[in-house]
N, C-alpha and C. Protein backbone atom coordinates (compact mmCIF):
# COMPACT_ATOMS: atom_id res chain seq x y z
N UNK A 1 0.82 -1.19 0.00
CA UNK A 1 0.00 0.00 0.00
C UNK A 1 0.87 1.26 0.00
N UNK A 2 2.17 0.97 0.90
CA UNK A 2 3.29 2.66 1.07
C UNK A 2 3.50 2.44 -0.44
N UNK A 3 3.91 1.62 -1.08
CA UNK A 3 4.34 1.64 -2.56
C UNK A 3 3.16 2.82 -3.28
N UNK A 4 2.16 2.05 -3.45
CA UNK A 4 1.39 2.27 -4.20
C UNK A 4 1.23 4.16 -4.30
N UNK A 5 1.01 4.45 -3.33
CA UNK A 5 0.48 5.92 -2.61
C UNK A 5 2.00 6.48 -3.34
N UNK A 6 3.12 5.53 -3.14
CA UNK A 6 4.53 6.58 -3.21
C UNK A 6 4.51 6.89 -5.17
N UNK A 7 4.13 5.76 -5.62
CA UNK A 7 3.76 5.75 -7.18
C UNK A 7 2.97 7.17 -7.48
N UNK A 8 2.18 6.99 -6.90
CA UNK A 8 0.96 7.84 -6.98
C UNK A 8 1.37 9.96 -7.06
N UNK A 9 2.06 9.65 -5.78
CA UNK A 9 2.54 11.01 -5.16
C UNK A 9 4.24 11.17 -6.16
N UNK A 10 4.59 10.77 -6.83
CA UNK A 10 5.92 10.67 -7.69
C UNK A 10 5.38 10.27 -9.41
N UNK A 11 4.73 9.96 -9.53
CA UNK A 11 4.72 9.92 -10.78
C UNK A 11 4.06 11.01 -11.39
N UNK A 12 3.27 11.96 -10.93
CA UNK A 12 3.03 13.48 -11.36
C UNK A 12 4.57 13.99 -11.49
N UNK A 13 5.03 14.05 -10.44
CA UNK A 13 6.59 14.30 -10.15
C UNK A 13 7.31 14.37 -11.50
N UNK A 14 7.10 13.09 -11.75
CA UNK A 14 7.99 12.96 -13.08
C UNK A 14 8.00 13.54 -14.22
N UNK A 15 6.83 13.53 -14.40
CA UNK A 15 5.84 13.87 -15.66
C UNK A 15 6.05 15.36 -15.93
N UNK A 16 5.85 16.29 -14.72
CA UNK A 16 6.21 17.58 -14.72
C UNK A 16 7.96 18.16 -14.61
N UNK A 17 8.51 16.88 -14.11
CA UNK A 17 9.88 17.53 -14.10
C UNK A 17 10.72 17.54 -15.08
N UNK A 18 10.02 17.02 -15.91
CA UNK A 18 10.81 16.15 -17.28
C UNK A 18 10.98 17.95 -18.13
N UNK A 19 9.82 18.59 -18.10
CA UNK A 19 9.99 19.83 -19.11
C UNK A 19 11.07 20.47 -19.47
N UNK A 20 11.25 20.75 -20.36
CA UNK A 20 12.93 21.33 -20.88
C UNK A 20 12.84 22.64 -20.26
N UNK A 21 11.85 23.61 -21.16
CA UNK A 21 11.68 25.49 -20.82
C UNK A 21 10.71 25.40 -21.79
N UNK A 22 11.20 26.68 -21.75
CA UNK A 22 9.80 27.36 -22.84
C UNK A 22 10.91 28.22 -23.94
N UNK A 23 11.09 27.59 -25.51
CA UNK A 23 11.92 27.90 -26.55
C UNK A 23 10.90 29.45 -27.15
N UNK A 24 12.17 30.47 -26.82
CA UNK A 24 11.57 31.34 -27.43
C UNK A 24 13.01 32.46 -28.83
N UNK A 25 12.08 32.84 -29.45
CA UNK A 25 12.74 32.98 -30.75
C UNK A 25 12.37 34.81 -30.86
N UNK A 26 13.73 36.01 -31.05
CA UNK A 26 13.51 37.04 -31.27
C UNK A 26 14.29 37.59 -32.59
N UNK A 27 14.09 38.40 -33.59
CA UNK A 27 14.67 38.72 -34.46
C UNK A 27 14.02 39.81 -34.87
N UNK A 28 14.68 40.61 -36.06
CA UNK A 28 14.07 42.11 -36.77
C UNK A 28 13.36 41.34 -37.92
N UNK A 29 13.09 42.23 -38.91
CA UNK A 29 12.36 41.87 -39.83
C UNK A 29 13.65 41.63 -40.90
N UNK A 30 13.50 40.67 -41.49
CA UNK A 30 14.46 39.96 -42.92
C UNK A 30 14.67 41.63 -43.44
N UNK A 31 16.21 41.41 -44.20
CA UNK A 31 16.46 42.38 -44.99
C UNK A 31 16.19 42.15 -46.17
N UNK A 32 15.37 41.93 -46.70
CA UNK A 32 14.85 41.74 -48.33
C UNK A 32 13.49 42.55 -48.52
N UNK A 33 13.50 43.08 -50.02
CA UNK A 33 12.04 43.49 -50.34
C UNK A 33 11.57 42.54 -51.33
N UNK A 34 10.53 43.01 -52.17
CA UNK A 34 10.07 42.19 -52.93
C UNK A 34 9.49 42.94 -54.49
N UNK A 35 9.56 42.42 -55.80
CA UNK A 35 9.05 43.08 -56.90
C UNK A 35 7.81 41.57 -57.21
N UNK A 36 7.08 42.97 -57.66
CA UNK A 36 5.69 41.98 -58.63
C UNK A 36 5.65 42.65 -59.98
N UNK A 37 5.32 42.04 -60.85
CA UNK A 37 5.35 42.32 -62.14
C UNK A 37 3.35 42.47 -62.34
N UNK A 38 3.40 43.67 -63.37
CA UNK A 38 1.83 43.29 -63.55
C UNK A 38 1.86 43.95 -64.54
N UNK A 39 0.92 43.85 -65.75
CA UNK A 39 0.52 44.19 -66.94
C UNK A 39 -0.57 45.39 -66.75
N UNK A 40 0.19 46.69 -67.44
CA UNK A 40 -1.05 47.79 -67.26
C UNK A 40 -1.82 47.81 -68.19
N UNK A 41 -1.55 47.40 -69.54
CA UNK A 41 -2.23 47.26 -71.20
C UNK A 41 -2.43 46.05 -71.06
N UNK A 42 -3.07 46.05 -72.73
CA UNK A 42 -3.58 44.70 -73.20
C UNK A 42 -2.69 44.21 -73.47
N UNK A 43 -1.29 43.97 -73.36
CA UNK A 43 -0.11 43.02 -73.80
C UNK A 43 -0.39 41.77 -72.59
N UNK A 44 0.19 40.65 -73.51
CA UNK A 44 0.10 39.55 -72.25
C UNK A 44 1.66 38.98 -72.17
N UNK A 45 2.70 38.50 -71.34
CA UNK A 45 3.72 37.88 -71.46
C UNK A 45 3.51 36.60 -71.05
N UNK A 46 3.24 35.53 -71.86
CA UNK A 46 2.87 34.41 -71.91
C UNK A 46 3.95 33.38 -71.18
N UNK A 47 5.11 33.60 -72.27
CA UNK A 47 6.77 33.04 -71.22
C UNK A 47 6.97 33.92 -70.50
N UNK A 48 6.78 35.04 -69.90
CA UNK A 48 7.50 35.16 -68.71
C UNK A 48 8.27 36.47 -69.30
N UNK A 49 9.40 37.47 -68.02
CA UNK A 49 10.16 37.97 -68.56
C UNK A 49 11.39 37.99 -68.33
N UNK A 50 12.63 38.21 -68.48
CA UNK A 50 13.94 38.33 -68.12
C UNK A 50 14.02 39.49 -67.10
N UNK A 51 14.23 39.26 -65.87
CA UNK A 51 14.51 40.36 -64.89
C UNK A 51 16.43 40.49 -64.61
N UNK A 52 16.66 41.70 -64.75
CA UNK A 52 18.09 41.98 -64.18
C UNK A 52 17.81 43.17 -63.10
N UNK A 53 18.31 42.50 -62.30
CA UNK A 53 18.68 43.05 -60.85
C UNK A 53 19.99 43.34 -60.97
N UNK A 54 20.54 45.26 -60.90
CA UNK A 54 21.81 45.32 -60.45
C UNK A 54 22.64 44.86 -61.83
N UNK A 55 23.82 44.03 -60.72
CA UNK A 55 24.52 42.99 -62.26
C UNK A 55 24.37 41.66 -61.50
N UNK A 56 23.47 41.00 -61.04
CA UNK A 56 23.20 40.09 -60.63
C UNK A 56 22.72 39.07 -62.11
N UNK A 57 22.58 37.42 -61.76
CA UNK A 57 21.95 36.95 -63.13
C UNK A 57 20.71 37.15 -62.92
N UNK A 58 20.69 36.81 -64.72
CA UNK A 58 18.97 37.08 -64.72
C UNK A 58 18.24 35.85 -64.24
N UNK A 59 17.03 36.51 -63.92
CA UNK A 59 15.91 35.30 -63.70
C UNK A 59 14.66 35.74 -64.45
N UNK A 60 13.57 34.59 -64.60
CA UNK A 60 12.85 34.69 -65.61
C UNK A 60 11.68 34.95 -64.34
N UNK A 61 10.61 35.77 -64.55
CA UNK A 61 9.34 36.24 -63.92
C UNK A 61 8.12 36.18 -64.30
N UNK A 62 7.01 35.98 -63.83
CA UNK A 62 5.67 35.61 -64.15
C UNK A 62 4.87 37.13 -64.01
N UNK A 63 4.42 37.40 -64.96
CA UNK A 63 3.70 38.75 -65.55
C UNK A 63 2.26 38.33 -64.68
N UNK A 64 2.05 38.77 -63.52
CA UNK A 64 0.25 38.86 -63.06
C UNK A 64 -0.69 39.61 -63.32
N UNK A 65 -1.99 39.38 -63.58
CA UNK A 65 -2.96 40.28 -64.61
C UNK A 65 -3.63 40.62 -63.38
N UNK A 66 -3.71 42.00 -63.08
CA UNK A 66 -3.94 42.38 -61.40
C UNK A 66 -5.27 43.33 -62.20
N UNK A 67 -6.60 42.11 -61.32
CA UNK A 67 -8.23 43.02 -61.33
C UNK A 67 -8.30 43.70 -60.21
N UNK A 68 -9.44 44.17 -60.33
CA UNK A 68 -10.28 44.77 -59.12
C UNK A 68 -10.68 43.92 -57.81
N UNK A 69 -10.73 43.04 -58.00
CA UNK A 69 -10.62 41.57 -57.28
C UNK A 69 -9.19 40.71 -56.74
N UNK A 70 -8.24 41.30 -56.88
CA UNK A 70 -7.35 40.29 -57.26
C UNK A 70 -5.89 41.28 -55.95
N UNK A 71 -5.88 40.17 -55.29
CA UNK A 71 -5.39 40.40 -54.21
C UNK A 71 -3.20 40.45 -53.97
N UNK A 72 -3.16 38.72 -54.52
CA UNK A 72 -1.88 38.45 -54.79
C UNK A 72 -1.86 38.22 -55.72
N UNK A 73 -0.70 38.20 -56.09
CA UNK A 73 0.59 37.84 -57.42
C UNK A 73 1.85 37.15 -57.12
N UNK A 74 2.39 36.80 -57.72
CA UNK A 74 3.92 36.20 -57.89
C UNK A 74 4.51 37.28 -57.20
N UNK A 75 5.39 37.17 -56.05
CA UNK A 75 6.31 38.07 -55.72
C UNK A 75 7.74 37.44 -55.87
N UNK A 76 8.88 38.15 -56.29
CA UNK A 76 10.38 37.98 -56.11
C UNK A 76 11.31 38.53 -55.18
N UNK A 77 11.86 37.91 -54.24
CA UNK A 77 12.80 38.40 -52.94
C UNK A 77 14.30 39.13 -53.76
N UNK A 78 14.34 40.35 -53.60
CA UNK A 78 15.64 41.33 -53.61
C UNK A 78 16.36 41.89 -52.55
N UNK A 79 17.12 42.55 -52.52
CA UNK A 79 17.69 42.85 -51.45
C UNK A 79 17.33 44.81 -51.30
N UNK A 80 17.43 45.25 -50.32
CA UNK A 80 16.24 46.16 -49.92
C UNK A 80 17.33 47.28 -50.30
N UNK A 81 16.48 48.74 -50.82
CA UNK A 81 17.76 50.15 -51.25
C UNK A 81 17.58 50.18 -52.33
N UNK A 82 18.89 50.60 -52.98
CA UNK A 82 18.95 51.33 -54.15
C UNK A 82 18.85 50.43 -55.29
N UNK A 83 18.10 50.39 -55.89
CA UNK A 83 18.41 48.88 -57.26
C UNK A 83 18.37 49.71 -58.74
N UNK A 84 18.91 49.28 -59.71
CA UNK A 84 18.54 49.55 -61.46
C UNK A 84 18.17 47.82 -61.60
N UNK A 85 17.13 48.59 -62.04
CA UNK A 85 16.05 47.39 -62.66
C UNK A 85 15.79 47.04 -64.18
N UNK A 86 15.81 46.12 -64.96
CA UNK A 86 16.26 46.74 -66.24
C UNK A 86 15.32 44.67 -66.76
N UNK A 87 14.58 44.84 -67.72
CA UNK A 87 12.99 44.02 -67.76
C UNK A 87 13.28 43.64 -69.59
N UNK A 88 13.40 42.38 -69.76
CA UNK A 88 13.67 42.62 -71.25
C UNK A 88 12.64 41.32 -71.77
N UNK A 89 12.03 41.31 -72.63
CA UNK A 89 10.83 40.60 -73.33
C UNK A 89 10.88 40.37 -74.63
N UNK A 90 11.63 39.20 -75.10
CA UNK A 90 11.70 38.63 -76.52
C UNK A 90 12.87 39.40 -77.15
N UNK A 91 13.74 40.03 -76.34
CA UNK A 91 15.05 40.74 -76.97
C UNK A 91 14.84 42.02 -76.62
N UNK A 92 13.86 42.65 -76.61
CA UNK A 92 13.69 44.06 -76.28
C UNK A 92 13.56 44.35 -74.57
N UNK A 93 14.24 45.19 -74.53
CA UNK A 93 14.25 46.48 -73.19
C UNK A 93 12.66 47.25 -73.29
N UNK A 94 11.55 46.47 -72.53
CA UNK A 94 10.01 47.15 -71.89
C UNK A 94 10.05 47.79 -70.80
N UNK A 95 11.24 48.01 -69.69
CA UNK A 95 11.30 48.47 -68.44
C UNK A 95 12.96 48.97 -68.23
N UNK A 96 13.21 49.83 -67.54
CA UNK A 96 14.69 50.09 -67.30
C UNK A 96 14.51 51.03 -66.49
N UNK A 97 14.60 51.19 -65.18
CA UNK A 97 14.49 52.25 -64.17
C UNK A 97 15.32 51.81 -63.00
N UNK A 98 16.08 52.96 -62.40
CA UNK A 98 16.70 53.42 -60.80
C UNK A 98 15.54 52.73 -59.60
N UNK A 99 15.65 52.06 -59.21
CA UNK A 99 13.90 51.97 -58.05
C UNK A 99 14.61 51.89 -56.35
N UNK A 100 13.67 52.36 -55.50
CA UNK A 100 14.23 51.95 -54.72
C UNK A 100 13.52 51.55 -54.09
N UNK A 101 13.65 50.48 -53.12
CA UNK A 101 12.82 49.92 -52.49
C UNK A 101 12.70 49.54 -50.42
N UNK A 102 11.83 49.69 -49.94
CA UNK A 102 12.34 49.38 -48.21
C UNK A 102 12.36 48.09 -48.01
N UNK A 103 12.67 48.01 -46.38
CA UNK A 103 12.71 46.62 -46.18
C UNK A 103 11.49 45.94 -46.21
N UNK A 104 11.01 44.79 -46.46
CA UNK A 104 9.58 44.42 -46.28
C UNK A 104 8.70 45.13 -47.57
N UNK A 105 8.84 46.12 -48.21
CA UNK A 105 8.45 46.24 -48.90
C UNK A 105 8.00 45.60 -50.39
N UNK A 106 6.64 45.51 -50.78
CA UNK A 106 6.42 44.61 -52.38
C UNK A 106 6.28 45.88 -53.17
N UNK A 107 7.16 46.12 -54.43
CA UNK A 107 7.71 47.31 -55.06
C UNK A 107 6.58 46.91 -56.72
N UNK A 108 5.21 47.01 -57.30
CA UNK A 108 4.93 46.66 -57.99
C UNK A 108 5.18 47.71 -59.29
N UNK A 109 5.82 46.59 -60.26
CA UNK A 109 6.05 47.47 -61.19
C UNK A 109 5.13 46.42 -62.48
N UNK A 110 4.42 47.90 -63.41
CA UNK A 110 3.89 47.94 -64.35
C UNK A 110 4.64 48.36 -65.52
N UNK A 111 4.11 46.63 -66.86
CA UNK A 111 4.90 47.00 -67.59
C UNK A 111 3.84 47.38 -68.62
N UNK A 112 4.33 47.82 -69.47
CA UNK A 112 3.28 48.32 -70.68
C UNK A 112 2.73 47.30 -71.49
């Protein structure tokens, strides 16, 4: 019976002593912004377009057709400040501008 009661009165014991802590996690906000591409005319970019960031390589981007309804789009992670942005579509230069952008910020640029 002392057993039993000692089980009893120790095995809560255990159960609660076992806990590690409480993991907690602090940081600022990421240093990156973000560009969206969106179509202001009736042009559509079906493949996509060549984005140059800087002199970074290019990467290819998804053109979003932004309604009255229409909330998100494709966003792309950059690094936040001063950028030349420079947008080329089937060989031709459609975009080429200085932009700058904050941290956290989605920088939407319209192409023609």
């Amino acid at each position: 019976m002392k057993k039993l009661i000692a089980l009893i009165v120790l095995l809560p014991l255990l159960f609660t002593g076992c806990k590690v802590g409480n993991v907690t996690r602090s940081g600022g906000m990421e240093s990156e912004s973000y560009l969206q591409f969106v179509q202001s005319g009736d042009n559509s970019y079906p493949e996509g377009i060549e984005v140059y960031v800087d002199n970074n390589p290019v990467f290819t981007a998804k053109v979003d057709k932004i309604g009255k309804h229409t909330v998100k789009g494709t966003v792309y992670a950059i690094k936040n400040g001063a950028r030349h942005l420079k947008v080329i579509y089937k060989g031709n230069v459609i975009y080429e501008k200085n932009i700058m952008v904050a941290t956290q910020e989605t920088k939407q640029i319209k192409l023609p």
